[in-house]
C-alpha atoms as a PDB file:
ATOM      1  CA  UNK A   1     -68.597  15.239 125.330  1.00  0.00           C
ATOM      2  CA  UNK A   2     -71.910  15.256 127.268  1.00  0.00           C
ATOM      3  CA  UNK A   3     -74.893  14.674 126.509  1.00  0.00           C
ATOM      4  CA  UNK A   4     -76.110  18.524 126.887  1.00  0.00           C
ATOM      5  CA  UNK A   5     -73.154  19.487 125.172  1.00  0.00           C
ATOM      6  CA  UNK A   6     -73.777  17.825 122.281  1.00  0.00           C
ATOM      7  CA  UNK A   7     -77.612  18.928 122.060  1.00  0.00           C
ATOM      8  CA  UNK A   8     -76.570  22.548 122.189  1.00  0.00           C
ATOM      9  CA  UNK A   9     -74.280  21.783 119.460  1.00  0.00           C
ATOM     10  CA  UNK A  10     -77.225  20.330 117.337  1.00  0.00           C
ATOM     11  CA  UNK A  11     -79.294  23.426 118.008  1.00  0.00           C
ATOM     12  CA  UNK A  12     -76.384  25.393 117.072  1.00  0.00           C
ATOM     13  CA  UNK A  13     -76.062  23.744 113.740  1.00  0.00           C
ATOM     14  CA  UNK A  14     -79.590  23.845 112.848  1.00  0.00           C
ATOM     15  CA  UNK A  15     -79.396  27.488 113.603  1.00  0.00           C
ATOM     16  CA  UNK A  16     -75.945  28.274 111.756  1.00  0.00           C
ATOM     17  CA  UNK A  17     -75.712  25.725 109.377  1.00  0.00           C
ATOM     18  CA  UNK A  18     -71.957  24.784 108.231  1.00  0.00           C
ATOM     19  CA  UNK A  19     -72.183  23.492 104.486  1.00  0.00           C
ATOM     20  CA  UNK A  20     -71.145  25.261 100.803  1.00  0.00           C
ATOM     21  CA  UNK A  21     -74.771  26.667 100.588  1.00  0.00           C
ATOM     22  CA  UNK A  22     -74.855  28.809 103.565  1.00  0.00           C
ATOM     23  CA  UNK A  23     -70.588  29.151 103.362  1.00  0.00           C
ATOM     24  CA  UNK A  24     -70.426  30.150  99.463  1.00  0.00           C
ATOM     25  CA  UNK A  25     -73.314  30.133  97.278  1.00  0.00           C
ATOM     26  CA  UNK A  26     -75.811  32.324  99.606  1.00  0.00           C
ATOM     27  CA  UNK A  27     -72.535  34.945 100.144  1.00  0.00           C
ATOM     28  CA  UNK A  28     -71.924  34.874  96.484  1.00  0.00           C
ATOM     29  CA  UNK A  29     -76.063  35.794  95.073  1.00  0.00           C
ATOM     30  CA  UNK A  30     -75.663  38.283  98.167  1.00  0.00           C
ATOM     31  CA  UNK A  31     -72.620  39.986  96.624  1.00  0.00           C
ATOM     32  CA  UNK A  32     -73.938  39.897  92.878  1.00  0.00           C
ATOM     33  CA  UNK A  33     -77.520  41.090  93.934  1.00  0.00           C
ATOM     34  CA  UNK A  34     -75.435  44.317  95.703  1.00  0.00           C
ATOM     35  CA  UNK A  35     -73.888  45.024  92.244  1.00  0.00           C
ATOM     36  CA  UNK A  36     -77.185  46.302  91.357  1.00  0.00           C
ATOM     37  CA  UNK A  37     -78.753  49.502  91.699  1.00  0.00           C
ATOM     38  CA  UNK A  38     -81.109  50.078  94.039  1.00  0.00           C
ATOM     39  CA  UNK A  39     -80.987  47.195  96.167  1.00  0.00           C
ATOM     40  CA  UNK A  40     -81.795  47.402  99.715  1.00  0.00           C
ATOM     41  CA  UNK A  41     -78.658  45.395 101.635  1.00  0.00           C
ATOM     42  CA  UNK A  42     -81.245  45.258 104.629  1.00  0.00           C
ATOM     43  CA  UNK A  43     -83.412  42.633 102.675  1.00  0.00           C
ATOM     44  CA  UNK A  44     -80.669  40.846 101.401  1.00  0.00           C
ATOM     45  CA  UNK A  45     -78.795  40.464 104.332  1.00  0.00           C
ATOM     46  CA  UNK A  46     -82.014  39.307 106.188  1.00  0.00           C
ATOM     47  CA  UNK A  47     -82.534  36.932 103.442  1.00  0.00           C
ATOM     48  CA  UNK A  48     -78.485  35.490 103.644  1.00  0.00           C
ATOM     49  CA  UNK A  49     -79.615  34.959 107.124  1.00  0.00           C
ATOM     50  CA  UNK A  50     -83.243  33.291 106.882  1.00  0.00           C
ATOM     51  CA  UNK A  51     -82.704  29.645 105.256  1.00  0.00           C
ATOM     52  CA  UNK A  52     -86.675  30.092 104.554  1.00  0.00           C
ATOM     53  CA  UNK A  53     -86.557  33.889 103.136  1.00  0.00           C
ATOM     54  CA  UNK A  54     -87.188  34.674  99.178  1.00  0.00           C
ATOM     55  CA  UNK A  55     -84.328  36.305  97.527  1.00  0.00           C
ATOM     56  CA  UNK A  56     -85.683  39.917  96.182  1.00  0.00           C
ATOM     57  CA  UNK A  57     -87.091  39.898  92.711  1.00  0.00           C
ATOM     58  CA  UNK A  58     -83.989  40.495  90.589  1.00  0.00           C
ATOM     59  CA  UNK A  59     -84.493  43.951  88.047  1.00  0.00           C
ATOM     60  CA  UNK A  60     -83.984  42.044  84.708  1.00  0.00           C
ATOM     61  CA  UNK A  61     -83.154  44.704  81.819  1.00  0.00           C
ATOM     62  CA  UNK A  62     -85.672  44.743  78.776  1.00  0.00           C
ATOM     63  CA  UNK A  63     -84.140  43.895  75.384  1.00  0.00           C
ATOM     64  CA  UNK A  64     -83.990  47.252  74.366  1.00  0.00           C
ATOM     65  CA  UNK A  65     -81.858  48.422  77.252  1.00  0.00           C
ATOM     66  CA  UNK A  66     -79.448  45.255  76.975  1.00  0.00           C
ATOM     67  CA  UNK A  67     -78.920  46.135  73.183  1.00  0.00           C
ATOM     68  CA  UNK A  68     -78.300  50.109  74.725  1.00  0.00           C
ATOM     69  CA  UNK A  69     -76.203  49.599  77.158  1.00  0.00           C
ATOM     70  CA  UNK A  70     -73.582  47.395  74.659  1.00  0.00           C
ATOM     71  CA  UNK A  71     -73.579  50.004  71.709  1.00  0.00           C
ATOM     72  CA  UNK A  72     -72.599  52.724  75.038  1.00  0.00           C
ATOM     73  CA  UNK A  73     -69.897  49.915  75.754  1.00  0.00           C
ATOM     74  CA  UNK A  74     -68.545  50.057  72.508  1.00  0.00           C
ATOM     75  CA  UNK A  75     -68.696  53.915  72.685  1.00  0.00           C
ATOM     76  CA  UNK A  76     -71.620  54.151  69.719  1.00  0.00           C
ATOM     77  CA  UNK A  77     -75.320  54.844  70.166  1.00  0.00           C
ATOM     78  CA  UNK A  78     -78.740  54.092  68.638  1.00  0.00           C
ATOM     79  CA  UNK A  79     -79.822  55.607  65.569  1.00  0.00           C
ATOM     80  CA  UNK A  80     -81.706  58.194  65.648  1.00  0.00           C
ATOM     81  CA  UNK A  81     -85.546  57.325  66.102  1.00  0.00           C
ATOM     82  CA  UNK A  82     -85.660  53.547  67.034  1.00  0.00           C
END
């Protein structure tokens, strides 16, 4: 392998990097983050691809919804006024 050869594979490298960060665990927040509603896959696809980008602000559910939305998974609902 040449010399050049081997620089452009450095650049390439530092450019598309080849390890379980960029290969899983980026790919995997990408594809939870799109499970959520409203999420703009422009951003997060930017961000999969921009080692120095800030995943979006996740939308974390208040206590009251979380305690909702598991009585509507067991089919029952608040009582009435709280």
């Amino acid at each position: 392998m040449s010399r050049e050869e081997f620089d452009r594979w450095i650049e390439y490298f530092g450019r598309h990097p080849f390890d379980d960060r960029h290969r899983y665990h980026r790919p995997a927040i990408l594809a939870g983050d799109l499970l959520r509603e409203g999420v703009n896959v422009n951003v997060l696809l930017d961000w999969l691809q921009d080692d120095q980008a800030t995943p979006p602000e996740p939308k974390v559910a208040t206590p009251e919804e979380a305690d909702a939305n598991t009585l509507r998974a067991f089919g029952l609902s608040r009582p009435k006024g709280k």
